[in-house]
C-alpha atoms as a PDB file:
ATOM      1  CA  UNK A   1      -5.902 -34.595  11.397  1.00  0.00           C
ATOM      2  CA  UNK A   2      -2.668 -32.472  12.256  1.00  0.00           C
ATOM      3  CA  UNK A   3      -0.711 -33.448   9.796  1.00  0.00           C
ATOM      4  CA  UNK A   4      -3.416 -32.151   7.060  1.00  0.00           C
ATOM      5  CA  UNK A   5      -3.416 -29.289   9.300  1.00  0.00           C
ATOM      6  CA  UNK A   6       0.177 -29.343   8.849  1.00  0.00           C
ATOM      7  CA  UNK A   7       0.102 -29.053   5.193  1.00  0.00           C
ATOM      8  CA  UNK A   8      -2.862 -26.557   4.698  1.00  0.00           C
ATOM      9  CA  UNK A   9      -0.886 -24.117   6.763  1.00  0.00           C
ATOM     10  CA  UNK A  10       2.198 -24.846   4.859  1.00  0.00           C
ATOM     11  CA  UNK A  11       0.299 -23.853   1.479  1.00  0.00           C
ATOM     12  CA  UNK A  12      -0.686 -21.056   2.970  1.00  0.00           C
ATOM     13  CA  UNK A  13       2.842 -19.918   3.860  1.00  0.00           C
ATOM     14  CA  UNK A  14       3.691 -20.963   0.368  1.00  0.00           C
ATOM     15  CA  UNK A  15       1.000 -18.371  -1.362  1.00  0.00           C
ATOM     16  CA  UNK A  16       2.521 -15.691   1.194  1.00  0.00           C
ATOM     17  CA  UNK A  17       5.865 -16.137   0.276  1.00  0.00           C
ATOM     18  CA  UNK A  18       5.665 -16.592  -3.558  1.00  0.00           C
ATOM     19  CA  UNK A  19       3.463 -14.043  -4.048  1.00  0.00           C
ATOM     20  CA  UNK A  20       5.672 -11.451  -1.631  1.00  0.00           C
ATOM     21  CA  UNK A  21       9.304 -12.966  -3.760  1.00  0.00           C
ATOM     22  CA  UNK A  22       9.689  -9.610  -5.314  1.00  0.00           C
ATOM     23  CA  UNK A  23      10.892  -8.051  -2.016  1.00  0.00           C
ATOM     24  CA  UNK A  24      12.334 -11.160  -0.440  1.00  0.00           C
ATOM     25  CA  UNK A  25      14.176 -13.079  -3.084  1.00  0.00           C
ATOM     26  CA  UNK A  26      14.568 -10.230  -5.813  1.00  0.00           C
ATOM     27  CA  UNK A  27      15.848  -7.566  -3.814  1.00  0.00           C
ATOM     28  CA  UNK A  28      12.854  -4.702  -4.612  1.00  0.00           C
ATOM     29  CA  UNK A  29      13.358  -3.375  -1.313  1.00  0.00           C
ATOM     30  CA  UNK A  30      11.112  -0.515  -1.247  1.00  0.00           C
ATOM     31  CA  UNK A  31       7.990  -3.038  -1.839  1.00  0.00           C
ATOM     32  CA  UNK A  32       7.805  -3.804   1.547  1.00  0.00           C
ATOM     33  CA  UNK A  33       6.200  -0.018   2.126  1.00  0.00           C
ATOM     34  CA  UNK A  34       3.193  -1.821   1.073  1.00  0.00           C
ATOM     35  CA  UNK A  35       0.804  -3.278   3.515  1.00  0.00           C
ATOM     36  CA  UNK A  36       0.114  -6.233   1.144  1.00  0.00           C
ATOM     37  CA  UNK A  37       3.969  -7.417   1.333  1.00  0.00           C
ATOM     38  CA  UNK A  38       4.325  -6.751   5.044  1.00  0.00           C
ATOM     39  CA  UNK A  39       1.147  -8.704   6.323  1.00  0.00           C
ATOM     40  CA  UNK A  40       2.067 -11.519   3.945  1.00  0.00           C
ATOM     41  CA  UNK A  41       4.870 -12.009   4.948  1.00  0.00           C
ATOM     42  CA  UNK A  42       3.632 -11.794   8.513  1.00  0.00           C
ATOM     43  CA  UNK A  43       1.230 -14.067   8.102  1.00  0.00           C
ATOM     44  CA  UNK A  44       3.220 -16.482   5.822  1.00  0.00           C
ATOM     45  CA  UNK A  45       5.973 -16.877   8.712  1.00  0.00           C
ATOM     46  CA  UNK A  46       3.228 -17.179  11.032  1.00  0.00           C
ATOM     47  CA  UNK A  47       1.699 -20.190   8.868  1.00  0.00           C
ATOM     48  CA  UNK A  48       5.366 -22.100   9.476  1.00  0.00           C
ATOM     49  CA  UNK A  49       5.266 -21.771  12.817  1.00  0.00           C
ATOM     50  CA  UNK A  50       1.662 -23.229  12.908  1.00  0.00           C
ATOM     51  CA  UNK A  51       2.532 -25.837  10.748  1.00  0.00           C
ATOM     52  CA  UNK A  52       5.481 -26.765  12.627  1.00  0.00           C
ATOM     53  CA  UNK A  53       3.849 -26.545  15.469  1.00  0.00           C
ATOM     54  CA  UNK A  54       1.105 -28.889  14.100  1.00  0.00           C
ATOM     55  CA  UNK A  55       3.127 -31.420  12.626  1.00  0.00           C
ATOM     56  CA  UNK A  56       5.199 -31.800  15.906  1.00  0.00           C
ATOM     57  CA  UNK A  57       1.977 -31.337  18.006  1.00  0.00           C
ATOM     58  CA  UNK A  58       4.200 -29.101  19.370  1.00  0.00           C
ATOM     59  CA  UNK A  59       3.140 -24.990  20.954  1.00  0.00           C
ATOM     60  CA  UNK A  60       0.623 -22.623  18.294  1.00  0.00           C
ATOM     61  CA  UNK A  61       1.354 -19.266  18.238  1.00  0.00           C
ATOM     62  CA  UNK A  62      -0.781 -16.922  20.561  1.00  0.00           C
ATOM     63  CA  UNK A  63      -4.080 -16.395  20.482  1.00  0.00           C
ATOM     64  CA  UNK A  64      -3.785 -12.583  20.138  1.00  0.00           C
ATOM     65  CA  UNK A  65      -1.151 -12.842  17.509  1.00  0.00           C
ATOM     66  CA  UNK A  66      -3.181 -15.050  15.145  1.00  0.00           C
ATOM     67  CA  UNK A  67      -6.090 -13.008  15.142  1.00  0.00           C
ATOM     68  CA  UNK A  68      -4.243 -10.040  14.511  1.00  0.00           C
ATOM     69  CA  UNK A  69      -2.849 -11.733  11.470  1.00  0.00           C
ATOM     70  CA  UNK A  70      -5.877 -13.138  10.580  1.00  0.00           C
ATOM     71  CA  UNK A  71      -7.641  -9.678  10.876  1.00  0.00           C
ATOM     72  CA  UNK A  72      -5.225  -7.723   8.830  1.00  0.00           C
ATOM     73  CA  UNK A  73      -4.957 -10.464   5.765  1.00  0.00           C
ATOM     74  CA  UNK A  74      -8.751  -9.536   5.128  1.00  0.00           C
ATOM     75  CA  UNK A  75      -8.413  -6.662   5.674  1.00  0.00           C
ATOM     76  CA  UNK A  76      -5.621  -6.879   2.711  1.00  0.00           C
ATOM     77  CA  UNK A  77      -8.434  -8.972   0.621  1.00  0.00           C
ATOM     78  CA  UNK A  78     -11.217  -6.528   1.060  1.00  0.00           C
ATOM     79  CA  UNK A  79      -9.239  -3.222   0.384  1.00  0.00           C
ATOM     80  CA  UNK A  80      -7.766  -4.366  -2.670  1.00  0.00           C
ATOM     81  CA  UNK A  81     -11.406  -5.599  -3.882  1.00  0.00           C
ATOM     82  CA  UNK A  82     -13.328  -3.052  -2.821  1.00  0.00           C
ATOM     83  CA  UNK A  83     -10.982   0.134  -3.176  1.00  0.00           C
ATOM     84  CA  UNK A  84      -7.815  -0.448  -5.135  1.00  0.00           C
ATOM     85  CA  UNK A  85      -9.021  -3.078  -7.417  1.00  0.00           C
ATOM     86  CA  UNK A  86      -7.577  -6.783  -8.635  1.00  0.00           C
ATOM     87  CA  UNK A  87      -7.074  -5.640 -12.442  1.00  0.00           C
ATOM     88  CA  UNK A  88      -3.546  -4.444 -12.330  1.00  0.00           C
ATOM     89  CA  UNK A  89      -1.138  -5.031 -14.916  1.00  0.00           C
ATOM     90  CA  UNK A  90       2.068  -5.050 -13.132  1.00  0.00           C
ATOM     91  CA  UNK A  91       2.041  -8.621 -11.749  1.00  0.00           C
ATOM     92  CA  UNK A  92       4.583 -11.556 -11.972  1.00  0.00           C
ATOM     93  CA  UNK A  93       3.262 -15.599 -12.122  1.00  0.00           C
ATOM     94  CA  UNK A  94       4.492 -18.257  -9.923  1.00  0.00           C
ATOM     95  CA  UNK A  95       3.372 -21.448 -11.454  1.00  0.00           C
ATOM     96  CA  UNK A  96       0.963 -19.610 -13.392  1.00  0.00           C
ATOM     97  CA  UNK A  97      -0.518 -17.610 -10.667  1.00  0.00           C
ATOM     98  CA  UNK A  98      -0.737 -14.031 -10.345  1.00  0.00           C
ATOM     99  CA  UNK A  99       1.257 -12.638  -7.247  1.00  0.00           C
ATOM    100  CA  UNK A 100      -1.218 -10.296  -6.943  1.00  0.00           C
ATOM    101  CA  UNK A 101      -4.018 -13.183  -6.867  1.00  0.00           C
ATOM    102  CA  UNK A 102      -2.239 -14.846  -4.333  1.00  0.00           C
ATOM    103  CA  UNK A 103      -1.744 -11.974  -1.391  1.00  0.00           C
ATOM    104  CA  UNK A 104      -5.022 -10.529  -2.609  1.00  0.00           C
ATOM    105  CA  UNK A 105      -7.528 -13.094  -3.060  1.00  0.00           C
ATOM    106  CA  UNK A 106      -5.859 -16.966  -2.040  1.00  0.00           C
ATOM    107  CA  UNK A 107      -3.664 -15.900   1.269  1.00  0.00           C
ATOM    108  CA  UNK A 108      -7.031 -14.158   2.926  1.00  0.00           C
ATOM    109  CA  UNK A 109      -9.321 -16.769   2.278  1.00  0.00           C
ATOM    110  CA  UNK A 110      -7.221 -19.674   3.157  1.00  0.00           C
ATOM    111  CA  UNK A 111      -6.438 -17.699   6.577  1.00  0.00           C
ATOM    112  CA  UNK A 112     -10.172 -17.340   7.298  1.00  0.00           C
ATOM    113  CA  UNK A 113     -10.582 -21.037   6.405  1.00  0.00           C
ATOM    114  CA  UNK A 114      -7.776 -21.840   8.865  1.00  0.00           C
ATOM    115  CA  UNK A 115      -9.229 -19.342  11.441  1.00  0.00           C
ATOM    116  CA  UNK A 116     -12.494 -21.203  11.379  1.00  0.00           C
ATOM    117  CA  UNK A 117     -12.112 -24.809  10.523  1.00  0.00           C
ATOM    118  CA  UNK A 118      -8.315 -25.534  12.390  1.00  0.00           C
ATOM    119  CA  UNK A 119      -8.234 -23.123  15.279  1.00  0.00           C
ATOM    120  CA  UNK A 120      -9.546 -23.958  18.991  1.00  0.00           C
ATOM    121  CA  UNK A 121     -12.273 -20.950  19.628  1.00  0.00           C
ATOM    122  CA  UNK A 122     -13.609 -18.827  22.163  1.00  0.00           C
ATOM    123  CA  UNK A 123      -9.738 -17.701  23.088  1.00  0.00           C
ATOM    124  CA  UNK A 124      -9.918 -14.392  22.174  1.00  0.00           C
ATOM    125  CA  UNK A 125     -10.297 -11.823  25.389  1.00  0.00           C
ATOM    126  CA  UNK A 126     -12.120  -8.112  24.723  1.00  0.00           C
ATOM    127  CA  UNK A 127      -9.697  -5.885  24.682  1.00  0.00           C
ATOM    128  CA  UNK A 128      -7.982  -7.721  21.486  1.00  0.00           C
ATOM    129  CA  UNK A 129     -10.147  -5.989  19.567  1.00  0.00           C
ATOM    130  CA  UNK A 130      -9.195  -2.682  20.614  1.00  0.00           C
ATOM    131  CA  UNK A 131      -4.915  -4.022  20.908  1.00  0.00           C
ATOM    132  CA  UNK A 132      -5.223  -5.412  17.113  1.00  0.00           C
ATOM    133  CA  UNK A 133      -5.684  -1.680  16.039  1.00  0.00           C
ATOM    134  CA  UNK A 134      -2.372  -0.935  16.566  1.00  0.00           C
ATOM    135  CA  UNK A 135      -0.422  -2.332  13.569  1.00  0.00           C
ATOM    136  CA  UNK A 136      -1.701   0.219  11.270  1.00  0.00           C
ATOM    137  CA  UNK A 137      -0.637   3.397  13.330  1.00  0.00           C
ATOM    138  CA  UNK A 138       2.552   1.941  13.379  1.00  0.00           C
ATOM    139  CA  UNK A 139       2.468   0.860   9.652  1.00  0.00           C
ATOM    140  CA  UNK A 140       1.228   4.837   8.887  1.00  0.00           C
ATOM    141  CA  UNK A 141       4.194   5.981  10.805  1.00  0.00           C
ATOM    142  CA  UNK A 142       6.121   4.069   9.170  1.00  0.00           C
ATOM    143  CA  UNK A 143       5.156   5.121   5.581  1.00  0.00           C
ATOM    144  CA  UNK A 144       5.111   8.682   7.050  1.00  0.00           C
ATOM    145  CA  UNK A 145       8.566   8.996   8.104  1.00  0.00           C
ATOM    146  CA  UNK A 146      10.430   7.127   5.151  1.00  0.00           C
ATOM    147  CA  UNK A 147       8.264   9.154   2.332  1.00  0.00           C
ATOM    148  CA  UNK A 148      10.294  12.666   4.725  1.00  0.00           C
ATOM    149  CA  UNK A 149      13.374  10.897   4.500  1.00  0.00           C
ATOM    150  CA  UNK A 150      13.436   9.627   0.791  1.00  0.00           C
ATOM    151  CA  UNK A 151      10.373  11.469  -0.909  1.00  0.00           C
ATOM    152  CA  UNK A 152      11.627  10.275  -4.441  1.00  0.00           C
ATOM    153  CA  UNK A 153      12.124   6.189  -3.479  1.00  0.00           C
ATOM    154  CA  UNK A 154       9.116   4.749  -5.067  1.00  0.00           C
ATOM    155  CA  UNK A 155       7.611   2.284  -5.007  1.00  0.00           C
ATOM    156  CA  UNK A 156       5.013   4.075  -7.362  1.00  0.00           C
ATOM    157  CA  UNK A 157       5.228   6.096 -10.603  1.00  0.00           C
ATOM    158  CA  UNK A 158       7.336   8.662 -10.883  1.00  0.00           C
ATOM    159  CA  UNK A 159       9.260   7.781  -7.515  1.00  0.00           C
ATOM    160  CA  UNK A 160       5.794   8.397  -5.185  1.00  0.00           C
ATOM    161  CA  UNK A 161       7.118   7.120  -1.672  1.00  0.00           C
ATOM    162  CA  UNK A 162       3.170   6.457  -0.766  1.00  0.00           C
ATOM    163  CA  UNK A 163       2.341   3.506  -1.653  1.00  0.00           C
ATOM    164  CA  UNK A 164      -1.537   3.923  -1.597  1.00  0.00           C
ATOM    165  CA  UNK A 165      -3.657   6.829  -2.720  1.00  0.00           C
ATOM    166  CA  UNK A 166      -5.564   7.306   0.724  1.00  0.00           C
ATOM    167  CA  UNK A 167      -2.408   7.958   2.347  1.00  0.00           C
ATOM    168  CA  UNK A 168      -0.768  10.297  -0.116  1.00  0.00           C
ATOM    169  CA  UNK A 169       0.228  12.918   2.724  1.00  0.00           C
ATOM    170  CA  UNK A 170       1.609  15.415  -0.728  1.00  0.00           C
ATOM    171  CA  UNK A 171      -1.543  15.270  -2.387  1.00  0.00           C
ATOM    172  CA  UNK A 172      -4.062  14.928   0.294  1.00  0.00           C
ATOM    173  CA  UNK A 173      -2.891  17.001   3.158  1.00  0.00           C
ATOM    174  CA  UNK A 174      -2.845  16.616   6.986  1.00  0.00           C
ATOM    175  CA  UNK A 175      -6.388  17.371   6.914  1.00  0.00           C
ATOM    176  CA  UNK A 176      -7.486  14.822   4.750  1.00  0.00           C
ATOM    177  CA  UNK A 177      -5.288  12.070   5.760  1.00  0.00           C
ATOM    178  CA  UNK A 178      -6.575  12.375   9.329  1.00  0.00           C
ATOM    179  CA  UNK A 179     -10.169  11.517   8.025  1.00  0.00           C
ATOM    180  CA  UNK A 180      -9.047   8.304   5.443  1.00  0.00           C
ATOM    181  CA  UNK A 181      -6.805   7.228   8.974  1.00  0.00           C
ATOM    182  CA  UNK A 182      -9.996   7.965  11.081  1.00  0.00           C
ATOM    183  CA  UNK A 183     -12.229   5.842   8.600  1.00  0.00           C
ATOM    184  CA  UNK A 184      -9.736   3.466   8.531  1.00  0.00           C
ATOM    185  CA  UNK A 185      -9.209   2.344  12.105  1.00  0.00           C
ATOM    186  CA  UNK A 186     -13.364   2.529  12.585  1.00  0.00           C
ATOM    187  CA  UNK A 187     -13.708   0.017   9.718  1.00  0.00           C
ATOM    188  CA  UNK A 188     -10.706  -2.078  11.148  1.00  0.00           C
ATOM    189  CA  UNK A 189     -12.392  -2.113  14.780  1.00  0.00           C
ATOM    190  CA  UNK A 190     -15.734  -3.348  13.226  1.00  0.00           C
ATOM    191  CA  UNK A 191     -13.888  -6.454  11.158  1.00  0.00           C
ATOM    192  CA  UNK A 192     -12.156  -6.936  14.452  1.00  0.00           C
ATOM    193  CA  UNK A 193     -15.299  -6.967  16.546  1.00  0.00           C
ATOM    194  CA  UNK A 194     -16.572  -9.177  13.662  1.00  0.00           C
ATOM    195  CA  UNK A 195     -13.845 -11.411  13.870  1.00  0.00           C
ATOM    196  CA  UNK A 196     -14.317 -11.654  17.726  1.00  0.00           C
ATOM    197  CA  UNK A 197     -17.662 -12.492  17.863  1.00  0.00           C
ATOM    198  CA  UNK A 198     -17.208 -15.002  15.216  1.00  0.00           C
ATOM    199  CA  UNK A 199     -14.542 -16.356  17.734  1.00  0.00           C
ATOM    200  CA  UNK A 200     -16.880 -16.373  20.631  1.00  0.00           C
ATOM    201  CA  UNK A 201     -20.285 -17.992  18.421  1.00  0.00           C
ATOM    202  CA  UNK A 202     -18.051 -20.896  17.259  1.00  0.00           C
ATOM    203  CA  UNK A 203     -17.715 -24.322  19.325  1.00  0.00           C
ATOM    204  CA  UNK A 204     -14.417 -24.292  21.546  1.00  0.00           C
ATOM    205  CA  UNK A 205     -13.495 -27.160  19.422  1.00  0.00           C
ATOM    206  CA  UNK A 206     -14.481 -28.033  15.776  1.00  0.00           C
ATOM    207  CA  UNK A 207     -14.510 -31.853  14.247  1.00  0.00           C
ATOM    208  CA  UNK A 208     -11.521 -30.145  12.380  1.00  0.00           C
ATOM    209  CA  UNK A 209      -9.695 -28.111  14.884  1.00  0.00           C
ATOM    210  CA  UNK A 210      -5.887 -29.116  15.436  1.00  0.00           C
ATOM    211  CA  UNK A 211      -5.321 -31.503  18.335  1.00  0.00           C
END
């Protein structure tokens, strides 16, 4: 069963990787201000490690560290469903893919597979739920200071350093971004208490789970 494990994970780096290519292998630097680039990639170098680590029956990554990949790919999946949209025109294929379709759509649901089917459960602790929220502070901070820095280096239209709308500090203000942060982090602590208790209902050990 590990070696299938093995592979799925593998794939799932794969998807990751091709569909994040732009930044990595093409040299568009400034698309790794997007969220969608960075947890891919996170996630897809996370996915060797497992598979490695699967195929050699060799030592998973952490508990903690999983989830908090696992957490933010959906949370890369449902924000570009249910807010920015999967329609876009600026897209590249890999093997007839969209890029976009992979980070988007095939990366999150392979990783919730994964988390469900191939992972030992009931390993996650409390306070991960509260620990996991602090990727996107740091992402925000991130976006924040290189936007003062370099205001005009893209990666949007017309040189935009933000790369999403709700976190356009020029056109929404302090005052507004606090709220869309505020909403953010409540919606991100409910999909991790979600993803918790999900972790705590399941068996310690599915039929499927990695051994």
């Amino acid at each position: 069963m590990r070696y299938l494990v093995a592979v799925y994970r593998f794939l799932i780096a794969f998807f990751c990787l091709a569909g994040t290519h732009e930044a990595w292998l093409l040299g568009i630097g400034n698309h790794w201000v997007y969220f969608t680039f960075q947890t891919n990639m996170a996630l897809g170098l996370l996915m060797i490690w497992a598979g490695a680590a699967s195929l050699l029956n060799g030592k998973q990554p952490p508990a903690w560290l999983k989830g908090c990949l696992t957490l933010y790919i959906v949370i890369t999946g449902l924000v570009a469903a249910l807010i920015l949209g999967l329609n876009s025109s600026s897209y590249l294929l890999v093997m007839g893919i969209r890029t976009s379709y992979m980070v988007h759509v095939i990366t999150p649901i392979m990783a919730v597979v994964d988390f469900i089917l191939f992972d030992p459960h009931r390993r996650f602790k409390w306070h991960y739920v509260l620990t996991w929220l602090i990727y996107f502070p740091i992402y925000l901070a991130f976006v924040l200071v290189r936007a003062a820095i370099w205001p005009h280096s893209g990666p949007e239209d017309g040189g935009n350093p933000y790369p999403y709308a709700f976190i356009d500090l020029g056109k929404l203000g302090w005052g507004q971004l606090t709220v869309n942060v505020a909403a953010c982090l409540v919606s991100f602590f409910i999909l991790g208490l979600v993803l918790f208790l999900i972790d705590r209902i399941l068996p310690p050990k599915t039929p499927l789970t990695a051994s």
